[in-house]
C-alpha atoms as a PDB file:
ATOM      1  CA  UNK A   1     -83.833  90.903 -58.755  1.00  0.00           C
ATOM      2  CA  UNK A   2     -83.312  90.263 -54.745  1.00  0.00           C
ATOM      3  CA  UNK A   3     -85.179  93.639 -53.267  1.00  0.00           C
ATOM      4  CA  UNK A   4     -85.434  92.280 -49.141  1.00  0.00           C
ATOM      5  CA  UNK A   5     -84.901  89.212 -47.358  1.00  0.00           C
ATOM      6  CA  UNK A   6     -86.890  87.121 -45.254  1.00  0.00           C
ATOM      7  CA  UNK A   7     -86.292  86.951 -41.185  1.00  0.00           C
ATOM      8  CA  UNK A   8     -87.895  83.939 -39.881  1.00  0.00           C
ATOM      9  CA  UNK A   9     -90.194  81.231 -41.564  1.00  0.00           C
ATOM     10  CA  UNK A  10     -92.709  78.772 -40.470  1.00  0.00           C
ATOM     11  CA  UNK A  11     -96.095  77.190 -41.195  1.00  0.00           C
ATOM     12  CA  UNK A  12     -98.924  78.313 -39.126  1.00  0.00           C
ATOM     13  CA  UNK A  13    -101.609  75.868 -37.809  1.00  0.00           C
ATOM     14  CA  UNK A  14    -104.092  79.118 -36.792  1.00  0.00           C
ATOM     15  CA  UNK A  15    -104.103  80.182 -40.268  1.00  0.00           C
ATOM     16  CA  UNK A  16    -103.364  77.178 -42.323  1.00  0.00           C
ATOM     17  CA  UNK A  17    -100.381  78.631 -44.250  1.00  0.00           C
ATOM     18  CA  UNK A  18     -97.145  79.399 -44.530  1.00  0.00           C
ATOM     19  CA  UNK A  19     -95.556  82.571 -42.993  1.00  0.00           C
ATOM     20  CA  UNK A  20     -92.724  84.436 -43.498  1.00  0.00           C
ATOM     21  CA  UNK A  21     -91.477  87.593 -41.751  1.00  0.00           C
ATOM     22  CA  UNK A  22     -89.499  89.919 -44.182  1.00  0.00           C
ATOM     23  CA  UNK A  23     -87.807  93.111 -44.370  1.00  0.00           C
ATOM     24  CA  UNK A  24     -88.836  94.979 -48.052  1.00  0.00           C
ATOM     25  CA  UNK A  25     -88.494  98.026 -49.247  1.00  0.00           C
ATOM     26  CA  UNK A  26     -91.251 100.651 -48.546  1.00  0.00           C
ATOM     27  CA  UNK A  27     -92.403 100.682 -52.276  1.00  0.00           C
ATOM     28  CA  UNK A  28     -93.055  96.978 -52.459  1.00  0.00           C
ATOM     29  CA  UNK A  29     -94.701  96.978 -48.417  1.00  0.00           C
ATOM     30  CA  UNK A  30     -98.568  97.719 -49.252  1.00  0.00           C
ATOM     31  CA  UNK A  31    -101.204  95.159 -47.648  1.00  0.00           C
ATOM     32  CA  UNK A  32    -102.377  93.137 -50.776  1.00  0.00           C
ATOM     33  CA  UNK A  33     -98.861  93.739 -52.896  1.00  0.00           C
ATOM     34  CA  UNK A  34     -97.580  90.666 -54.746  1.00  0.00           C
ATOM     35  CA  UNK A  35     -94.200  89.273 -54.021  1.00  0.00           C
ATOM     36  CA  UNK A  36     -91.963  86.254 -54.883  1.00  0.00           C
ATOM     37  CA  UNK A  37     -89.595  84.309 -52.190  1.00  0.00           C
ATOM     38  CA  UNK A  38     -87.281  81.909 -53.202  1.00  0.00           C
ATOM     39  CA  UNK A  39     -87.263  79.441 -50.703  1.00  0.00           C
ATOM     40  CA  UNK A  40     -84.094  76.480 -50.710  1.00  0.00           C
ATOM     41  CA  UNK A  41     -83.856  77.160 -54.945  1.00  0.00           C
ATOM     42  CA  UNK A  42     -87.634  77.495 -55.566  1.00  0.00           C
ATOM     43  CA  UNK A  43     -89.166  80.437 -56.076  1.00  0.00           C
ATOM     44  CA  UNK A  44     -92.973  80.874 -54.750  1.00  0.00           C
ATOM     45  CA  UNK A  45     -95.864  83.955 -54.956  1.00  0.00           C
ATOM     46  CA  UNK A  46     -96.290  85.692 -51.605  1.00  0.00           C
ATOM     47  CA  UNK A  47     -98.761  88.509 -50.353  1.00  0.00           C
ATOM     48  CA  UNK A  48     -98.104  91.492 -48.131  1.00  0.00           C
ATOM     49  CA  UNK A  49    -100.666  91.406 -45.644  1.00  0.00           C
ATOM     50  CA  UNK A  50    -101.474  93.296 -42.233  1.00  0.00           C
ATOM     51  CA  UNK A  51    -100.644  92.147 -38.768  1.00  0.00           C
ATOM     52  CA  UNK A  52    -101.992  90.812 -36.717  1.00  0.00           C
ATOM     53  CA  UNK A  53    -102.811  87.389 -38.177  1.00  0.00           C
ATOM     54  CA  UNK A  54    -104.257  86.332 -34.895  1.00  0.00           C
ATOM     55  CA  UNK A  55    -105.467  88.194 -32.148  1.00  0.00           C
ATOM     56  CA  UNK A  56    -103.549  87.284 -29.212  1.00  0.00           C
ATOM     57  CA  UNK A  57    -105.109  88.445 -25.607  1.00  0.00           C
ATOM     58  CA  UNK A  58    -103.270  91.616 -24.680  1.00  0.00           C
ATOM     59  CA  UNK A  59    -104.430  92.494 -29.179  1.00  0.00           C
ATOM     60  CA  UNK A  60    -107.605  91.564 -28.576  1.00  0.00           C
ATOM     61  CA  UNK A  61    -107.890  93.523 -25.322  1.00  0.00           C
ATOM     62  CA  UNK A  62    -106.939  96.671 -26.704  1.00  0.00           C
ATOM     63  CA  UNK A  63    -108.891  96.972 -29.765  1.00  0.00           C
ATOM     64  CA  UNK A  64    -111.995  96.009 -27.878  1.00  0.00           C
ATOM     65  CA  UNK A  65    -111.071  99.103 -25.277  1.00  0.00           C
ATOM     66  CA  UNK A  66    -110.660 101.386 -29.285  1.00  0.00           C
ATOM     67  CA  UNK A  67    -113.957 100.216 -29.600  1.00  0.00           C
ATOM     68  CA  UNK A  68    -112.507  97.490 -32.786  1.00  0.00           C
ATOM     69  CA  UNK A  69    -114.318  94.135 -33.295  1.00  0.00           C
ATOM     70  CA  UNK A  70    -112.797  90.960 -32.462  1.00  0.00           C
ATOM     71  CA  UNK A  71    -113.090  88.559 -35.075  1.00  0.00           C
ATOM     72  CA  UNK A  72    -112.435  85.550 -33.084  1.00  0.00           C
END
């Protein structure tokens, strides 16, 4: 059953992996919730997961100003 669809696509070299922006519905949006994207007739397991994936500057600025840690 087809529940979102995927905006943009594309493998990152920061993270090693495969990416995929997509639009879900709410229920199916948690950080850690299983999904499957069918990509060109194959179907493959994705994850929900939080954003950033990597802290650019201006990120990194502001959570060290919160008082957050950078991880980089």
């Amino acid at each position: 059953k087809v529940v979102g669809n995927t905006t943009s696509g594309s493998y990152s070299y920061s993270i090693q992996k495969s990416l995929a922006f997509a639009y879900v519905p709410v229920e199916l949006s948690e950080v850690g919730q299983q999904v499957e994207v069918e990509l060109l007739g194959k179907n493959y397991t994705a994850v929900v997961i939080q954003q950033p994936l990597v802290l650019t500057e201006p990120t990194r600025n502001r959570l060290q100003k919160k008082g957050g840690k950078d991880k980089t």
